[in-house]
PDB file of N, CA and C in Angstrom:
ATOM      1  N   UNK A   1      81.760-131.002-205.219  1.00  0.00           N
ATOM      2  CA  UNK A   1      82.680-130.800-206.341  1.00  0.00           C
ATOM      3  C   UNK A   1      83.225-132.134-206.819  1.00  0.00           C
ATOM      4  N   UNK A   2      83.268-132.444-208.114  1.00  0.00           N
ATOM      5  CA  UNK A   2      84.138-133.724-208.695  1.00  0.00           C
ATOM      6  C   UNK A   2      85.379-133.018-208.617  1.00  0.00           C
ATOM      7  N   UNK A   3      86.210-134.517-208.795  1.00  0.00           N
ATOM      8  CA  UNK A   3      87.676-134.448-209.357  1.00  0.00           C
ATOM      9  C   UNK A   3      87.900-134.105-210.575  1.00  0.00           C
ATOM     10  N   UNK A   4      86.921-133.358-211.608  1.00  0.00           N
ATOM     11  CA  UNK A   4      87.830-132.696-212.849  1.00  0.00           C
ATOM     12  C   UNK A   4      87.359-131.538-212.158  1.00  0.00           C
ATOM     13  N   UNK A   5      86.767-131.063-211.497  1.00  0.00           N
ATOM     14  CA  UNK A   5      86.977-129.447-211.546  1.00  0.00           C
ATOM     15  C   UNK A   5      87.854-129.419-210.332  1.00  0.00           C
ATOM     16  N   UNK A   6      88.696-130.003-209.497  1.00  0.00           N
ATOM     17  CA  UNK A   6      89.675-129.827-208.921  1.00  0.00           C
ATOM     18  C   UNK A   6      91.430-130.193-209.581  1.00  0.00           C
ATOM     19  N   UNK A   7      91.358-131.079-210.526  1.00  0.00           N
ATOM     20  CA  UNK A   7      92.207-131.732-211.206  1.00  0.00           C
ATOM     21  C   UNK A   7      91.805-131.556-212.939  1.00  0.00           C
ATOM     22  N   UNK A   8      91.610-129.802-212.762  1.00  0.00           N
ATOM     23  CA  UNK A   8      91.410-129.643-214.111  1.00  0.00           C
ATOM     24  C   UNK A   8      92.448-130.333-215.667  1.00  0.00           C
ATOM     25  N   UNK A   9      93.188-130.396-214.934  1.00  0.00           N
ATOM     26  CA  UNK A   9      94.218-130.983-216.258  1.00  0.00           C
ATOM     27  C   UNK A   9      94.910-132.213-216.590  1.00  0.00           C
ATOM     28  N   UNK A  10      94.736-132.682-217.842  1.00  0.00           N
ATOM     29  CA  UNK A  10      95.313-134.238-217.539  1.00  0.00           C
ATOM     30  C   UNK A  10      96.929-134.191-218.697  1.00  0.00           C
ATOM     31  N   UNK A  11      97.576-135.186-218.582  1.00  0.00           N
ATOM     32  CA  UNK A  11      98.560-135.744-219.243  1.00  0.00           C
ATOM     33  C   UNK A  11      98.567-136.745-219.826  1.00  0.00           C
ATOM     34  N   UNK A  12      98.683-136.776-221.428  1.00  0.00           N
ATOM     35  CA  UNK A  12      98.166-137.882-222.342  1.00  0.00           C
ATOM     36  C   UNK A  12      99.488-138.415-222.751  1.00  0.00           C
ATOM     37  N   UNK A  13      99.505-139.611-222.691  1.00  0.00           N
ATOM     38  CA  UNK A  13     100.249-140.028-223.804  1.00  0.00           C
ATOM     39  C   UNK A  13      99.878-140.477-224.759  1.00  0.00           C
ATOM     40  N   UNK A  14     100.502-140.347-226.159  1.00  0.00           N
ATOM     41  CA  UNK A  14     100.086-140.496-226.723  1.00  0.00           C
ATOM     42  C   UNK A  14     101.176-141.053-227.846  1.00  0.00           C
ATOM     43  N   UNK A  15     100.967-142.528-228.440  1.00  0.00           N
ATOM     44  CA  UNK A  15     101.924-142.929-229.493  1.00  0.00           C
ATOM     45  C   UNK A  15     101.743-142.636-230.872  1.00  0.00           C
ATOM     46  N   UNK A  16     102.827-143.059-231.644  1.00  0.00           N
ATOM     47  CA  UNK A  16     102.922-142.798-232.875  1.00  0.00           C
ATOM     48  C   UNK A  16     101.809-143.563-233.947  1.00  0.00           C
ATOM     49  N   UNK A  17     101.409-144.732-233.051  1.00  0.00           N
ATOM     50  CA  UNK A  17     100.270-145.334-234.017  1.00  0.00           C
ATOM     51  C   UNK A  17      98.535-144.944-233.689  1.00  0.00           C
ATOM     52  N   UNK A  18      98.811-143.658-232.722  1.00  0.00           N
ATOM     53  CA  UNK A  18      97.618-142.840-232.800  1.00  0.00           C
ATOM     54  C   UNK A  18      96.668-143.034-231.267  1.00  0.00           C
ATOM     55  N   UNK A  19      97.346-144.406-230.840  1.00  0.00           N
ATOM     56  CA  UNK A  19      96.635-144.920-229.550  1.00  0.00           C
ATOM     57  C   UNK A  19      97.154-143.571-228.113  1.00  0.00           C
ATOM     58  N   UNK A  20      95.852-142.954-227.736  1.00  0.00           N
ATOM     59  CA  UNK A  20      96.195-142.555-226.195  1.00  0.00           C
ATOM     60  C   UNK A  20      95.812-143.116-224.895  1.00  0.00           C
ATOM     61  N   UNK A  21      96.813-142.206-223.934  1.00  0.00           N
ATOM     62  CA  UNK A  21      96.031-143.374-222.817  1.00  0.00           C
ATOM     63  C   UNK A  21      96.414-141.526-221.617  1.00  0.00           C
ATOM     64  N   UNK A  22      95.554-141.635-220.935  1.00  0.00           N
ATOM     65  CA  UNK A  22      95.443-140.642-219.673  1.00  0.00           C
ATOM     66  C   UNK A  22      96.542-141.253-218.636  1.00  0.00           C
ATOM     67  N   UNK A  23      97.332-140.265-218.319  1.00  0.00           N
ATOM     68  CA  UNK A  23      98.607-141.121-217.423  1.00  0.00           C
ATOM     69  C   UNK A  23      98.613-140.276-215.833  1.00  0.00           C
ATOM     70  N   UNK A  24      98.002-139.469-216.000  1.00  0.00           N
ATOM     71  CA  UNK A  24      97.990-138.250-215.070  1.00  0.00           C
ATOM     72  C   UNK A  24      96.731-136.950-214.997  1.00  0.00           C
ATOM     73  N   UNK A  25      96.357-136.573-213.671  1.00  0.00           N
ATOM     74  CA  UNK A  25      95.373-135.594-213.697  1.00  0.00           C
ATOM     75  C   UNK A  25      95.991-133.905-212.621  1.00  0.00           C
ATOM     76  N   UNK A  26      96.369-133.282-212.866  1.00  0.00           N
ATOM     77  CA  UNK A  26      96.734-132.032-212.124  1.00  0.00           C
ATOM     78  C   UNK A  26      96.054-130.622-211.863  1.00  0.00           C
ATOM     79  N   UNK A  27      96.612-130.482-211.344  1.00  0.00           N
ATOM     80  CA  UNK A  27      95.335-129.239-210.491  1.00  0.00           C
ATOM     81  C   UNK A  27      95.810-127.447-211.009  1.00  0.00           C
ATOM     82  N   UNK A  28      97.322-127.847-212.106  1.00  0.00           N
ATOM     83  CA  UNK A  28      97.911-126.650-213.184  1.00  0.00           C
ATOM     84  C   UNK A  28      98.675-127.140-213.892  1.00  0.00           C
ATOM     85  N   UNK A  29      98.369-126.436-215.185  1.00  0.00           N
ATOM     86  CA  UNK A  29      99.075-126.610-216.237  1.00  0.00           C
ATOM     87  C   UNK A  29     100.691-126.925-216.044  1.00  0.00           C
ATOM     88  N   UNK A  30     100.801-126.194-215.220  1.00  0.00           N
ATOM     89  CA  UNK A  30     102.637-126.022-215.010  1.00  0.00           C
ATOM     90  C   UNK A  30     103.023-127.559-214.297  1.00  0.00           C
ATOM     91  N   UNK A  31     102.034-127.901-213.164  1.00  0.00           N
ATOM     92  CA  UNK A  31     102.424-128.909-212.559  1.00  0.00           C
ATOM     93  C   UNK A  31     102.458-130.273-213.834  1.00  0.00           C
ATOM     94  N   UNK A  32     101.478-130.269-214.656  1.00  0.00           N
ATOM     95  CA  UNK A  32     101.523-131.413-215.178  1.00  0.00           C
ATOM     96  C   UNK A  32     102.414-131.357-216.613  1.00  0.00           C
ATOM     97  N   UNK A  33     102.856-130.039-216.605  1.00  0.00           N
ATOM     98  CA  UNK A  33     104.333-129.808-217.460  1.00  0.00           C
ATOM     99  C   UNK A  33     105.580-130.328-216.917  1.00  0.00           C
ATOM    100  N   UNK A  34     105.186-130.115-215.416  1.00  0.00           N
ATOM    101  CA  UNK A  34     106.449-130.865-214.521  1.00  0.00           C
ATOM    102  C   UNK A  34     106.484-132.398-214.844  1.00  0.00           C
ATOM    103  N   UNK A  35     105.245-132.860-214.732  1.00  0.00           N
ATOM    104  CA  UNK A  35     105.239-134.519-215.099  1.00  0.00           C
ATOM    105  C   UNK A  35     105.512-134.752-215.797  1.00  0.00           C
ATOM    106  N   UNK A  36     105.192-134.288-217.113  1.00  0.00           N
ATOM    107  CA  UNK A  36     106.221-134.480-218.572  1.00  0.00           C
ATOM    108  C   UNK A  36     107.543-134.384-218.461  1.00  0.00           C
ATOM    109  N   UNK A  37     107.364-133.689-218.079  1.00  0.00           N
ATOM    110  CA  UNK A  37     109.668-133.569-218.005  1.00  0.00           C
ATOM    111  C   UNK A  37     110.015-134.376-216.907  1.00  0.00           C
ATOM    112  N   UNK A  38     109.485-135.021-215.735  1.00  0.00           N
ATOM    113  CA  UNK A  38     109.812-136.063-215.435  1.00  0.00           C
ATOM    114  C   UNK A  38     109.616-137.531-216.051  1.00  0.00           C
ATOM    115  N   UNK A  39     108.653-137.655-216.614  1.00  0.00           N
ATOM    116  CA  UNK A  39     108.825-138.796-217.436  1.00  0.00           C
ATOM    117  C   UNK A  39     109.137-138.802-218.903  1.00  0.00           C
ATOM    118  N   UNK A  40     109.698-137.579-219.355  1.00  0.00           N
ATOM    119  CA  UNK A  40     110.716-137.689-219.935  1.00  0.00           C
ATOM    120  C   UNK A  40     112.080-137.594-219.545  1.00  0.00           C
ATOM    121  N   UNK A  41     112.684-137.250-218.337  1.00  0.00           N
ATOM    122  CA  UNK A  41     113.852-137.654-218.129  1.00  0.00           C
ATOM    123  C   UNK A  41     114.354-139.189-217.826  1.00  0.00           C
ATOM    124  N   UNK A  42     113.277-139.783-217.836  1.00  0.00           N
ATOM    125  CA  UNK A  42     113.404-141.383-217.118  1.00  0.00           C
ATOM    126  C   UNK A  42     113.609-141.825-218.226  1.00  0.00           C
ATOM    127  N   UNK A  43     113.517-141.189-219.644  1.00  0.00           N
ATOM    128  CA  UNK A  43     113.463-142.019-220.942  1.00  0.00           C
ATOM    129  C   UNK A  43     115.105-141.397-221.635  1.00  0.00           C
ATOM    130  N   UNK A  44     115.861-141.152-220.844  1.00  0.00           N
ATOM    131  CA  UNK A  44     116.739-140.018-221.506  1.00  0.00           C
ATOM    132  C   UNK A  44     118.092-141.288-222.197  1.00  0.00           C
ATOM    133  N   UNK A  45     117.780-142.690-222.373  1.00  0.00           N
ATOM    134  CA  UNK A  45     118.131-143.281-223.369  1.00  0.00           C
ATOM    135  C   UNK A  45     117.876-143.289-224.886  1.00  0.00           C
ATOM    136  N   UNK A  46     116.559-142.843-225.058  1.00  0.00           N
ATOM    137  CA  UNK A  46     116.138-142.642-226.006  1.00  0.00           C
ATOM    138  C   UNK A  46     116.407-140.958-226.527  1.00  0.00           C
ATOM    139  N   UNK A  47     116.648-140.980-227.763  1.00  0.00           N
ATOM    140  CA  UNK A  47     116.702-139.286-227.760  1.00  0.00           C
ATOM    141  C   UNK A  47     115.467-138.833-228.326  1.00  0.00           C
ATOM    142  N   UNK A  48     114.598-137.425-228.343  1.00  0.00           N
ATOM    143  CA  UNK A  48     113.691-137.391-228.107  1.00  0.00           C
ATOM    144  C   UNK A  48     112.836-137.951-229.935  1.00  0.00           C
ATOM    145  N   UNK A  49     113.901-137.803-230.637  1.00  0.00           N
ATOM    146  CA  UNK A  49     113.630-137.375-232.350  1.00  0.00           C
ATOM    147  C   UNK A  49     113.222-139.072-232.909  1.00  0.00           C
ATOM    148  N   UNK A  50     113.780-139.710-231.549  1.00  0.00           N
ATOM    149  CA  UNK A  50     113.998-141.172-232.065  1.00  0.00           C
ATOM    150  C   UNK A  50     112.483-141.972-231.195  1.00  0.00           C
ATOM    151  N   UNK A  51     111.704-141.260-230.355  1.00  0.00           N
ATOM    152  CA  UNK A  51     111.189-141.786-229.366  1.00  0.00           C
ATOM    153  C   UNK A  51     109.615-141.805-230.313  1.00  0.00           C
ATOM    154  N   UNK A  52     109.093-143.346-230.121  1.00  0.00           N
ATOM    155  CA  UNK A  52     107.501-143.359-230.300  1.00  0.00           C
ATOM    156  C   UNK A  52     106.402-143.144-229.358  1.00  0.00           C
ATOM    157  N   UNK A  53     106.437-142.059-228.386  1.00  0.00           N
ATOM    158  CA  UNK A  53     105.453-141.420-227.477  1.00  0.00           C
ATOM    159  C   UNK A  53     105.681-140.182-227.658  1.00  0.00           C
ATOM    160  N   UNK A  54     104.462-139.393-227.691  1.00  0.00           N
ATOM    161  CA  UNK A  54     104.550-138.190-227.188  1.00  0.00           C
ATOM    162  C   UNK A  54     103.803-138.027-226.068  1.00  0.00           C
ATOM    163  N   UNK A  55     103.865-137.030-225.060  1.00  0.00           N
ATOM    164  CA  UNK A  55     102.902-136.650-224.129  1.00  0.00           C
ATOM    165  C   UNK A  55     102.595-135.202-224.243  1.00  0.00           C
ATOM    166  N   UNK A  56     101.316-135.080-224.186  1.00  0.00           N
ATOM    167  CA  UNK A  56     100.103-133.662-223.997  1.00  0.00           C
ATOM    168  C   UNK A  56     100.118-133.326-222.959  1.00  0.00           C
ATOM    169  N   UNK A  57      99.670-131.941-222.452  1.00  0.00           N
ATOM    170  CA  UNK A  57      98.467-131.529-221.775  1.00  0.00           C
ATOM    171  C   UNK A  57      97.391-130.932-222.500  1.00  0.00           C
ATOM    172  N   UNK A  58      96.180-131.412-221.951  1.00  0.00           N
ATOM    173  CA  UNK A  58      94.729-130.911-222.179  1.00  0.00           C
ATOM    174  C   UNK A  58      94.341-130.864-220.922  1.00  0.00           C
ATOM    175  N   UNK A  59      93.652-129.781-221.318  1.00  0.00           N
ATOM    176  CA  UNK A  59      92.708-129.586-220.053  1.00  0.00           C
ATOM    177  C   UNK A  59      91.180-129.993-220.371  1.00  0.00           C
ATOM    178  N   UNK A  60      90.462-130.419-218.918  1.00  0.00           N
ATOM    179  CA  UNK A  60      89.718-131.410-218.832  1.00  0.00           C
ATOM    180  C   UNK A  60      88.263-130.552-218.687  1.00  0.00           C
ATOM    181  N   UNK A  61      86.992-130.235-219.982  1.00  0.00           N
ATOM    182  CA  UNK A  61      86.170-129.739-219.607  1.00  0.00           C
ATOM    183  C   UNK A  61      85.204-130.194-218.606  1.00  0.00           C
ATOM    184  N   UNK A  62      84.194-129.690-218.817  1.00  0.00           N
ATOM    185  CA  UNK A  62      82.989-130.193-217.452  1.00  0.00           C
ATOM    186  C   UNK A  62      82.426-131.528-218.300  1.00  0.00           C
ATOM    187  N   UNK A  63      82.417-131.304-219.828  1.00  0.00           N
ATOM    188  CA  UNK A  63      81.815-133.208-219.787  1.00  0.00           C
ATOM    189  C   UNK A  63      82.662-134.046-220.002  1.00  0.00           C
ATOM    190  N   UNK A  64      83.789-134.177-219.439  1.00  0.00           N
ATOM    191  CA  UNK A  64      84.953-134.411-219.477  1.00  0.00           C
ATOM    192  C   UNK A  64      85.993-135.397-220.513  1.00  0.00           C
ATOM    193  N   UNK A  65      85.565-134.313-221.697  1.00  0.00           N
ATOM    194  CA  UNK A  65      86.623-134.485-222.781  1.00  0.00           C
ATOM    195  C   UNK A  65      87.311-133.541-222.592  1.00  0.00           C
ATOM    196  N   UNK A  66      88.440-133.498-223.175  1.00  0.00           N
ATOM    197  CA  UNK A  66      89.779-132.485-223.043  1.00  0.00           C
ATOM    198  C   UNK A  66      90.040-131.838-224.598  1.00  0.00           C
ATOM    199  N   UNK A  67      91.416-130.739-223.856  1.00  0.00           N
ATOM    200  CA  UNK A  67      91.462-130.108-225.562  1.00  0.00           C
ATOM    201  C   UNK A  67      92.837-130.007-225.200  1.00  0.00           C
ATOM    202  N   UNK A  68      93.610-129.524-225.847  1.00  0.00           N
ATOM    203  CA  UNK A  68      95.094-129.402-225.852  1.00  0.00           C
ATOM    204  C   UNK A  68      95.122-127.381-225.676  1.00  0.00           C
TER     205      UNK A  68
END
């Protein structure tokens, strides 16, 4: 077995000028919902309306591009 079919899901970030980058890989949706809200609480200077990142989940097919 690879690591995307165990770590089906990843966490993107992704900025406002379009650039992403893979920050994280999880094994459920929920868990890597957890990672988002932890690294968005680390940003909780910024408020969210004002912030140039967003972060995704997609999940990671077998040729391992993702979809949201």
């Amino acid at each position: 077995m690879n690591g995307s079919n165990l770590h089906p899901w990843q966490v993107i970030r992704q900025e406002k000028n379009g650039s992403r980058y893979r920050i994280g890989r999880c094994a459920t949706r929920s868990e890597a919902q957890r990672l988002i809200e932890r690294l968005r609480a680390g940003r909780t200077e910024i408020p969210p309306s004002h912030s140039d990142v967003d972060y995704l989940v997609e999940r990671v097919e077998a040729g391992g591009r993702g979809r949201r």
